[in-house]
C-alpha atoms as a PDB file:
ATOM      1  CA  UNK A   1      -7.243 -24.168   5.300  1.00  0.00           C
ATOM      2  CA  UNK A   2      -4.911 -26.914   4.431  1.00  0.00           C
ATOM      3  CA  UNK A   3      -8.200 -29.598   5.605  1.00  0.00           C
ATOM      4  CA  UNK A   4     -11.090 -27.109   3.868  1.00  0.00           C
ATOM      5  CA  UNK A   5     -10.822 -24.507   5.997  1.00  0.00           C
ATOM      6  CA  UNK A   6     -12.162 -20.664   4.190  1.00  0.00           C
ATOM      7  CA  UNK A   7     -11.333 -18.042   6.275  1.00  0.00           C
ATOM      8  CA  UNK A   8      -9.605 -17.981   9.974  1.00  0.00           C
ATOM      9  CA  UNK A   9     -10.852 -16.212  12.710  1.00  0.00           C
ATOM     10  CA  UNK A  10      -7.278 -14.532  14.077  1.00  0.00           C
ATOM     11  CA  UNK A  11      -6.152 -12.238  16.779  1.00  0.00           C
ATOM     12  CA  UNK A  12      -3.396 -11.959  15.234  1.00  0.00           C
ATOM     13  CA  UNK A  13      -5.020 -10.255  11.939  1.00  0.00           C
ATOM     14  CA  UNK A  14      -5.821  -7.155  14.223  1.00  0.00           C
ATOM     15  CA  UNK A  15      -1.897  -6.148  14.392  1.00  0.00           C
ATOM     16  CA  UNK A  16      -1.085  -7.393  11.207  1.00  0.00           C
ATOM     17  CA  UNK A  17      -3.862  -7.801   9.053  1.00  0.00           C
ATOM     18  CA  UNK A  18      -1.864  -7.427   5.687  1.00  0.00           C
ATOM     19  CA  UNK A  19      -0.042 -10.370   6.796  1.00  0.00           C
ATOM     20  CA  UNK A  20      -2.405 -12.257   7.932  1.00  0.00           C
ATOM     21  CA  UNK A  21      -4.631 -11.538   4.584  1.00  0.00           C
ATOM     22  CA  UNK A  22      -0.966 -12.689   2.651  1.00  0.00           C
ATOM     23  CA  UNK A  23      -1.042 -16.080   4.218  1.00  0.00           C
ATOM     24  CA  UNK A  24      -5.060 -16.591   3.591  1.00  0.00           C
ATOM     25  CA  UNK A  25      -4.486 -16.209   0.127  1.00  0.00           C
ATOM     26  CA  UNK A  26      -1.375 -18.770  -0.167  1.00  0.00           C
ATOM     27  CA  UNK A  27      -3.414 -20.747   1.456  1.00  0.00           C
ATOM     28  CA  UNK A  28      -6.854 -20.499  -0.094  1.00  0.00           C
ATOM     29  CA  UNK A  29      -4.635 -20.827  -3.499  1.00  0.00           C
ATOM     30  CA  UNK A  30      -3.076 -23.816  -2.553  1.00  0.00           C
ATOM     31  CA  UNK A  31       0.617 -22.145  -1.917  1.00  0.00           C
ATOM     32  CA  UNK A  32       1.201 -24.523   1.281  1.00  0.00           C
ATOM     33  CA  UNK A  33       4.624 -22.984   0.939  1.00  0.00           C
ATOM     34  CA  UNK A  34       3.793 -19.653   1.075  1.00  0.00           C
ATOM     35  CA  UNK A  35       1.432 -19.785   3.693  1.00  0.00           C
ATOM     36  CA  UNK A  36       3.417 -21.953   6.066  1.00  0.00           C
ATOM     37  CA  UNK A  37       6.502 -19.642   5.399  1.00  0.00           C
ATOM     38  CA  UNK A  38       4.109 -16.616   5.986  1.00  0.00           C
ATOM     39  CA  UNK A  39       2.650 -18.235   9.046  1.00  0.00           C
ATOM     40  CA  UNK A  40       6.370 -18.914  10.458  1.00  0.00           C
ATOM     41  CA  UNK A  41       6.725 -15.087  10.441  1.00  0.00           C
ATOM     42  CA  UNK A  42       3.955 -14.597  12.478  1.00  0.00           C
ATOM     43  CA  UNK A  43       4.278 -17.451  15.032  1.00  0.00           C
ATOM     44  CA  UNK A  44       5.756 -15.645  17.727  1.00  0.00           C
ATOM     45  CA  UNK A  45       3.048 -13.065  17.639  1.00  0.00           C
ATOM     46  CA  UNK A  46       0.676 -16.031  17.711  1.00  0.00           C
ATOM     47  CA  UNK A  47       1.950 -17.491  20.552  1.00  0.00           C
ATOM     48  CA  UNK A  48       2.345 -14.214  22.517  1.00  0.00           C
ATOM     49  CA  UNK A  49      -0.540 -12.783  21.733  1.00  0.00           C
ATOM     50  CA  UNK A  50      -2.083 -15.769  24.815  1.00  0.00           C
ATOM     51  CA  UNK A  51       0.700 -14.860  27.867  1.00  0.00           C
ATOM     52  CA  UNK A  52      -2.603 -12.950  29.260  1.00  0.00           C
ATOM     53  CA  UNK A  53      -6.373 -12.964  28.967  1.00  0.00           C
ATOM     54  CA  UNK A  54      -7.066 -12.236  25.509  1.00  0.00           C
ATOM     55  CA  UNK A  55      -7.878  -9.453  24.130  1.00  0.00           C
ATOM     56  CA  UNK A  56      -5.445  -7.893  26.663  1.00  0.00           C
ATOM     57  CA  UNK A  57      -2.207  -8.216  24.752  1.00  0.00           C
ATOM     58  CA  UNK A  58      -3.131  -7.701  21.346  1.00  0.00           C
ATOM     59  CA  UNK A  59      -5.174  -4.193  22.250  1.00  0.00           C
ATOM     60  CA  UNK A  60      -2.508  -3.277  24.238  1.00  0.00           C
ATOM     61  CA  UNK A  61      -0.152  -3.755  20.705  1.00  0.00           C
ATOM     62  CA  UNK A  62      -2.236  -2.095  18.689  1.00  0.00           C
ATOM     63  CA  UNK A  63      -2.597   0.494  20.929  1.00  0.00           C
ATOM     64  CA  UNK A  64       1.143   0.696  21.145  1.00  0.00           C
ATOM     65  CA  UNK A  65       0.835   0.868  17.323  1.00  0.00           C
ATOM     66  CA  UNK A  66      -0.941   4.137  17.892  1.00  0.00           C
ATOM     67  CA  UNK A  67      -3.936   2.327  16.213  1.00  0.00           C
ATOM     68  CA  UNK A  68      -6.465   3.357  19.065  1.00  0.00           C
ATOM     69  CA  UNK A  69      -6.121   4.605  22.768  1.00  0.00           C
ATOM     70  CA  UNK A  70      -5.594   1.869  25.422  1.00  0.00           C
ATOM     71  CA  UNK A  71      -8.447   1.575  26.648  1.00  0.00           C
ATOM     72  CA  UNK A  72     -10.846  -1.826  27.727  1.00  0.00           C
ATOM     73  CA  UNK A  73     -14.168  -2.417  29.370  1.00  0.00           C
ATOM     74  CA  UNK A  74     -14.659  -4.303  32.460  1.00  0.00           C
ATOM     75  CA  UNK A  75     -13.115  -7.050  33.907  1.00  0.00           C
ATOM     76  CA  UNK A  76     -10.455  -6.439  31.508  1.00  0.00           C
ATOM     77  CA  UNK A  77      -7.294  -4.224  32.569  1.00  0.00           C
ATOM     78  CA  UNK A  78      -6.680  -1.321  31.203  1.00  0.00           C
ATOM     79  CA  UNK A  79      -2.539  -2.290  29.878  1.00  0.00           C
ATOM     80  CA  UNK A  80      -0.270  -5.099  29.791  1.00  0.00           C
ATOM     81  CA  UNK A  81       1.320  -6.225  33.066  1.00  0.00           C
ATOM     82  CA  UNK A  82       4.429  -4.568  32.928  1.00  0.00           C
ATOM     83  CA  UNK A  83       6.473  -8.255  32.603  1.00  0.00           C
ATOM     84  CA  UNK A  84       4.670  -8.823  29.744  1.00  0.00           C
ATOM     85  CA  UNK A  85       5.555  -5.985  27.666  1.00  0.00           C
ATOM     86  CA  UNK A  86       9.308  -6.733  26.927  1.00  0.00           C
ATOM     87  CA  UNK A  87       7.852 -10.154  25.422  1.00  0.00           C
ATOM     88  CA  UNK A  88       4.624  -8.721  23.457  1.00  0.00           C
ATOM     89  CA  UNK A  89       7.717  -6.477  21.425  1.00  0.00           C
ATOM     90  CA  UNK A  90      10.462  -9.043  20.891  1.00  0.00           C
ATOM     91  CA  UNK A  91       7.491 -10.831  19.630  1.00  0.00           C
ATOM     92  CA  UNK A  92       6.018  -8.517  17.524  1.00  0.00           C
ATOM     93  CA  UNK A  93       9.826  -7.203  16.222  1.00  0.00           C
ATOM     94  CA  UNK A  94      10.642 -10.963  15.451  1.00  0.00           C
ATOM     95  CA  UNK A  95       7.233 -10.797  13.195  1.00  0.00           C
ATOM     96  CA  UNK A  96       8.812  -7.889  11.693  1.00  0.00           C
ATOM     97  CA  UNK A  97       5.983  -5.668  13.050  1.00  0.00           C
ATOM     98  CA  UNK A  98       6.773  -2.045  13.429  1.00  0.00           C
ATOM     99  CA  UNK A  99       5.495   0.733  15.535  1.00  0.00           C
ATOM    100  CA  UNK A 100       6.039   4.027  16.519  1.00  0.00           C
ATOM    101  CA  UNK A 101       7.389   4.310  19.931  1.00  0.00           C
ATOM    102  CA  UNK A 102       4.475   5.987  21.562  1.00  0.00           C
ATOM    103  CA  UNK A 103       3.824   5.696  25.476  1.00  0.00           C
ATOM    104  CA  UNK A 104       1.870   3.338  25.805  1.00  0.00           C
END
């Protein structure tokens, strides 16, 4: 948004789309500051969010979220290789993302 930029098309928006939406509007308002310190926040989700195929990690957070079952079509997997999980959370708590501890 910084070079023109309207809108973002983010993987990251579908775990925390409040967020997300936060550092839109910083930027679309010219708050560099804002945005960059908002997109800081969310960086480690951002980066994590890639460790497998995508959509795999980010439906299996939501899903951890208790946002919808965990469930994917074909030739996705159905969860998160188990090495992956410990990251996906640290991730998400370093975001400050919170979720109900629901098996997952």
């Amino acid at each position: 948004m910084a070079v023109g930029a309207r809108g973002v098309i983010s993987v990251t928006a579908n775990v925390a789309p409040r967020r997300m939406h936060e550092a839109c509007a910083a930027a679309l308002s010219g708050d560099m500051a804002r945005a960059g310190r908002s997109m800081r926040v969310l960086q480690p989700c951002i980066k994590i969010y890639f460790i497998e195929a995508s959509p795999i990690p980010v439906k299996w957070a939501v899903a951890r979220m208790g946002l919808m079952g965990n469930t994917l079509r074909l030739p996705l997997v159905p969860t998160l290789h188990p090495r992956m999980k410990t990251p996906v959370l640290r991730a998400m708590h370093a975001a400050g993302i919170t979720l109900e501890d629901q098996a997952a």
